[in-house]
N, C-alpha and C. Protein backbone atom coordinates (compact mmCIF):
# COMPACT_ATOMS: atom_id res chain seq x y z
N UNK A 1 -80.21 30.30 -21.25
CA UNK A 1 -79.83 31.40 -22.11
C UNK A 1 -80.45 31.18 -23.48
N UNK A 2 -80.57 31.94 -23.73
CA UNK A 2 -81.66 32.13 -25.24
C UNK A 2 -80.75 31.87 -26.35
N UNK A 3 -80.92 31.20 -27.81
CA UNK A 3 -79.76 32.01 -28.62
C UNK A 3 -79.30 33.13 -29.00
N UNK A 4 -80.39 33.88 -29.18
CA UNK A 4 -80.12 35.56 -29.24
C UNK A 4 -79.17 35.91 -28.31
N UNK A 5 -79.43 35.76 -27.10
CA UNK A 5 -78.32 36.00 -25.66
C UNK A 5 -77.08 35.59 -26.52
N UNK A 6 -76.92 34.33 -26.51
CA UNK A 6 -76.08 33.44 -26.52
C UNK A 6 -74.66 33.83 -27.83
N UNK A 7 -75.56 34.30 -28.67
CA UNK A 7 -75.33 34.97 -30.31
C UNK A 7 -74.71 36.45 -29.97
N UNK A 8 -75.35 37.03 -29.13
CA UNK A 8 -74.78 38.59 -28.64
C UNK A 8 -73.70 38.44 -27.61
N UNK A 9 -73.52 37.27 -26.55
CA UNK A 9 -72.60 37.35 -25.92
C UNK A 9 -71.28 36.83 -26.83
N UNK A 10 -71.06 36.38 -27.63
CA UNK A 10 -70.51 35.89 -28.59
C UNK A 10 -69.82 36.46 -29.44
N UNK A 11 -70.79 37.89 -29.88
CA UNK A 11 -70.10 39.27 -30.75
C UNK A 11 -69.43 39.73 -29.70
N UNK A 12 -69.85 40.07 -28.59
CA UNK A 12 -69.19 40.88 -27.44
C UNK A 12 -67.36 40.38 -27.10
N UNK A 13 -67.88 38.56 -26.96
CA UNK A 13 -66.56 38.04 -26.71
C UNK A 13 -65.13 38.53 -27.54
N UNK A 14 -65.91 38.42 -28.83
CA UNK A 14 -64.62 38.50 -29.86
C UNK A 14 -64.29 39.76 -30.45
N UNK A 15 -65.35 40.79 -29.94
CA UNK A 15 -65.28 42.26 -30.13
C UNK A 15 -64.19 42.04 -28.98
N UNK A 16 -64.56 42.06 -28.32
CA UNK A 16 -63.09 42.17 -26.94
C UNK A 16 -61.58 41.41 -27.23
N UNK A 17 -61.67 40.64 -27.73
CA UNK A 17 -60.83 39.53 -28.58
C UNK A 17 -59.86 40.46 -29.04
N UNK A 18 -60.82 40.60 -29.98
CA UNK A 18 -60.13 42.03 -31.47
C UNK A 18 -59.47 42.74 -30.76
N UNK A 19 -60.53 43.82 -30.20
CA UNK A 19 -59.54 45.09 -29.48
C UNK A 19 -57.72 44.79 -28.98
N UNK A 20 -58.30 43.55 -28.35
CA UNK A 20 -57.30 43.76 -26.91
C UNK A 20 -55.71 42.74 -28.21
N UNK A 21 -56.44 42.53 -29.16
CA UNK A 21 -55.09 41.81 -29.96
C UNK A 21 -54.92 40.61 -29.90
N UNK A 22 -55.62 39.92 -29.69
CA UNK A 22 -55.85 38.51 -28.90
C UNK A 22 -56.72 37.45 -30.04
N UNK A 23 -57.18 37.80 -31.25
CA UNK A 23 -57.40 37.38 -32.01
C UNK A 23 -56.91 36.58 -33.06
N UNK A 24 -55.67 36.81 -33.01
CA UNK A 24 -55.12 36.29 -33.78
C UNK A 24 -53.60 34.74 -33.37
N UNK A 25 -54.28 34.55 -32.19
CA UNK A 25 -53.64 33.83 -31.13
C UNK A 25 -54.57 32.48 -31.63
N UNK A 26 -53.49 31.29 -32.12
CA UNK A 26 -54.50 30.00 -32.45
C UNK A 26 -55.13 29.76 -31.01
N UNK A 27 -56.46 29.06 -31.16
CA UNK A 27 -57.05 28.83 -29.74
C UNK A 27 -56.76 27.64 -28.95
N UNK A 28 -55.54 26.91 -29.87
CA UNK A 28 -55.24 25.78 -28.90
C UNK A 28 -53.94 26.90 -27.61
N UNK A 29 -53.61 27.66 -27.83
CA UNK A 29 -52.38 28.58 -27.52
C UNK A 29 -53.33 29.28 -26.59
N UNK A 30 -54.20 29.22 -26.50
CA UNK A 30 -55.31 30.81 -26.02
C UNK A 30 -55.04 30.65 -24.35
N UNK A 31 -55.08 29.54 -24.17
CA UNK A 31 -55.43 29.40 -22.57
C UNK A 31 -54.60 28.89 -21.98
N UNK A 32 -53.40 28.77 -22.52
CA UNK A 32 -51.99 29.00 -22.24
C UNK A 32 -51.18 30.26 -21.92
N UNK A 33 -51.22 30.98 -23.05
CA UNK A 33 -51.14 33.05 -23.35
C UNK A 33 -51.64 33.46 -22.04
N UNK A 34 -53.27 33.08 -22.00
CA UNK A 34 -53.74 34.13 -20.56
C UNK A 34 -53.20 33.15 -18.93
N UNK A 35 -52.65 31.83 -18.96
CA UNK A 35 -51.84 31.50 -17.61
C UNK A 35 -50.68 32.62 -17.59
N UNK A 36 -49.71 32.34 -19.02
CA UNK A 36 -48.79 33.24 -18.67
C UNK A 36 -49.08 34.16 -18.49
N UNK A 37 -49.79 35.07 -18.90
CA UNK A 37 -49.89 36.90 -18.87
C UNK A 37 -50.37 36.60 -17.34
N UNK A 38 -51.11 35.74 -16.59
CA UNK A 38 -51.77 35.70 -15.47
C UNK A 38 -50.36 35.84 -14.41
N UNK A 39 -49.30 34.86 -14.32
CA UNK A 39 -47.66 34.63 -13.83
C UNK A 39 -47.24 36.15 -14.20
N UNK A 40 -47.36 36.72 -15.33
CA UNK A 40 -46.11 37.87 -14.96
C UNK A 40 -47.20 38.84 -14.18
N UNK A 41 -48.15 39.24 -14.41
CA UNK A 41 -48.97 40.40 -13.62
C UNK A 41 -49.15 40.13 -11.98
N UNK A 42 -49.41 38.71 -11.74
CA UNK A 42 -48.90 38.49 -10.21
C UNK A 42 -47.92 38.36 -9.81
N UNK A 43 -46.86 38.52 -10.60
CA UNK A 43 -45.54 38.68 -10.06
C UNK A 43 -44.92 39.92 -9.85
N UNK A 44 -45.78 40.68 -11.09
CA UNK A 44 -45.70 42.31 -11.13
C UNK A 44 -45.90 43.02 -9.81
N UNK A 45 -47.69 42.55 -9.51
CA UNK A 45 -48.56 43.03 -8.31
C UNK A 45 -47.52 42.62 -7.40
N UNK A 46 -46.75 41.25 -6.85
CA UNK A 46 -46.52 40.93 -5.88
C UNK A 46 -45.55 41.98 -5.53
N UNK A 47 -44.44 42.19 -6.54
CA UNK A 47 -43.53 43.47 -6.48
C UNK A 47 -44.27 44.51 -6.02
N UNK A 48 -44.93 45.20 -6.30
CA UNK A 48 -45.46 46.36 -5.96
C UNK A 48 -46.07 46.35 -4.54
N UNK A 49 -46.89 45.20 -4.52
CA UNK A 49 -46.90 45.41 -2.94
C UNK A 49 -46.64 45.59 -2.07
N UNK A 50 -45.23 44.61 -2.25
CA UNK A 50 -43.72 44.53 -1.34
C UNK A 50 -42.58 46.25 -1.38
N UNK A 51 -42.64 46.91 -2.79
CA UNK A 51 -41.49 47.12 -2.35
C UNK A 51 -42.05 49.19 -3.06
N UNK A 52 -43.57 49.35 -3.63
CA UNK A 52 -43.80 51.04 -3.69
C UNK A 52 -45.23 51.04 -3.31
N UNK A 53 -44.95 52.71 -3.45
CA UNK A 53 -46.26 53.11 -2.78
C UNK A 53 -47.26 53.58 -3.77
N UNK A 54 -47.10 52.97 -5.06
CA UNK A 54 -47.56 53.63 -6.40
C UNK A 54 -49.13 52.87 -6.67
N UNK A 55 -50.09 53.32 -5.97
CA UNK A 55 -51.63 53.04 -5.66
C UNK A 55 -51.79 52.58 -7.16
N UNK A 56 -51.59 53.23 -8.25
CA UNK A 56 -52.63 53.41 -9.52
C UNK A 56 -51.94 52.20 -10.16
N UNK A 57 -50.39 52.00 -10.19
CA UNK A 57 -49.97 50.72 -11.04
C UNK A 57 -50.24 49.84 -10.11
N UNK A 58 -50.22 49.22 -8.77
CA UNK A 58 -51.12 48.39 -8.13
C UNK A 58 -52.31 48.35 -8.37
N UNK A 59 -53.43 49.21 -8.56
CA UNK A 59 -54.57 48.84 -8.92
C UNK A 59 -55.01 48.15 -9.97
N UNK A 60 -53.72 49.06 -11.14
CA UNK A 60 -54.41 48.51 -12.91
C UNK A 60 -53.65 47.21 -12.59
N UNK A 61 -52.53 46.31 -12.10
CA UNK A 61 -52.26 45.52 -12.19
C UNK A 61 -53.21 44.36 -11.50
N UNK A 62 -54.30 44.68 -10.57
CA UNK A 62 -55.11 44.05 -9.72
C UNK A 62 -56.55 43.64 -10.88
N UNK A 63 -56.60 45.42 -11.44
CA UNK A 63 -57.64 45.15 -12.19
C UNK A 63 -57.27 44.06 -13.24
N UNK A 64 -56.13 44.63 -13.78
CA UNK A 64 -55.19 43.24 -15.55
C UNK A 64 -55.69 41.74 -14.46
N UNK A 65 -55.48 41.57 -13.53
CA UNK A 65 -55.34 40.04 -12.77
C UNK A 65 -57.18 39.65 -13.24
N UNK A 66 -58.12 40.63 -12.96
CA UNK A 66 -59.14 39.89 -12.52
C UNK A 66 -59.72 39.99 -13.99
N UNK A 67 -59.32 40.71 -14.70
CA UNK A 67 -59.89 40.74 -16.49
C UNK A 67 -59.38 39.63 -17.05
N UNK A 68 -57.82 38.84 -16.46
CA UNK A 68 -57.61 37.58 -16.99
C UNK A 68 -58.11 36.71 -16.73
N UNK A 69 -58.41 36.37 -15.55
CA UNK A 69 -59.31 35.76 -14.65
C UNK A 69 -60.45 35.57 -15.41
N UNK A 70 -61.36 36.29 -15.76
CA UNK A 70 -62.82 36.43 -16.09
C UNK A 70 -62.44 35.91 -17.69
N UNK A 71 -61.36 36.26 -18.60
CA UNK A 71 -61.18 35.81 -19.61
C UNK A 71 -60.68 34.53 -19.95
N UNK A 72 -60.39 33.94 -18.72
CA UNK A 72 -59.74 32.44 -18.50
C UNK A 72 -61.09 31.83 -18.40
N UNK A 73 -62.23 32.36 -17.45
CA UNK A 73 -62.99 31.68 -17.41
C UNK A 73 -63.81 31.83 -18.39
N UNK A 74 -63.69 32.14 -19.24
CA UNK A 74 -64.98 32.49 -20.50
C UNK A 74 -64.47 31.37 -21.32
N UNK A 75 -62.74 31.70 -21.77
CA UNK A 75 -62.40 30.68 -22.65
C UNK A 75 -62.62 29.34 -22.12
N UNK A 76 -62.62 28.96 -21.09
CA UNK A 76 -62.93 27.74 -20.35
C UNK A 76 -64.71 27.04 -20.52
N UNK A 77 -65.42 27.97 -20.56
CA UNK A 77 -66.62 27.92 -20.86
C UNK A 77 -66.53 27.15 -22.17
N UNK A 78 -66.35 28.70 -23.46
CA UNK A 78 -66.58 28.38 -24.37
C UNK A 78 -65.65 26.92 -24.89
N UNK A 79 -64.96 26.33 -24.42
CA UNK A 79 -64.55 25.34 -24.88
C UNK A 79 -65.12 24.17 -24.66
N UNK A 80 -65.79 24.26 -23.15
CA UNK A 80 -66.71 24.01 -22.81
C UNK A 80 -68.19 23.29 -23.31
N UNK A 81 -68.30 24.34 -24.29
CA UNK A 81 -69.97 24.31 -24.90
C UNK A 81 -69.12 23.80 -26.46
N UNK A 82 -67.92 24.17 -27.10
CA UNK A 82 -67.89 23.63 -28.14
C UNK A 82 -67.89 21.76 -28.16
N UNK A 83 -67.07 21.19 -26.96
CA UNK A 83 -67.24 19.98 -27.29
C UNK A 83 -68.65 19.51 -26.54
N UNK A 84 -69.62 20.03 -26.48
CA UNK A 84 -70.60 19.68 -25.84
C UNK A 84 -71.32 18.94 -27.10
């Protein structure tokens, strides 16, 4: 990866950060926050599976699972490359 890449994926990260409110979460706390939020949304989904027939809050709760997911693994990265 280039630094330019590296520099733009970087604005992107914390542009997403910002939005979603998540910015202001110290980063020793960060990857703690997204286990838990990860526990209640599969516990959410698991409900829904089991007990309605409500397609669209099963989905966004499938989609919330795999956006934490992908954000678990980024922060995992970037912590990653900082003590590198």
């Amino acid at each position: 990866m280039t630094r330019t890449n590296e520099v733009s994926e970087n604005k992107q990260i914390w542009r997403v950060l910002l939005e979603a409110g998540l910015i202001d979460i110290p980063p020793a706390e960060f990857a703690q926050r997204i286990k838990e939020a990860k526990h209640v949304v599969m516990g959410r989904l698991s409900e829904l599976l089991e007990h309605t027939t409500d397609i669209r809050e099963r989905d966004a709760a499938a989609y919330s699972l795999a956006t934490l997911k992908k954000l678990e693994h980024t922060v995992s990265r970037s912590g990653r490359r900082a003590s590198d």
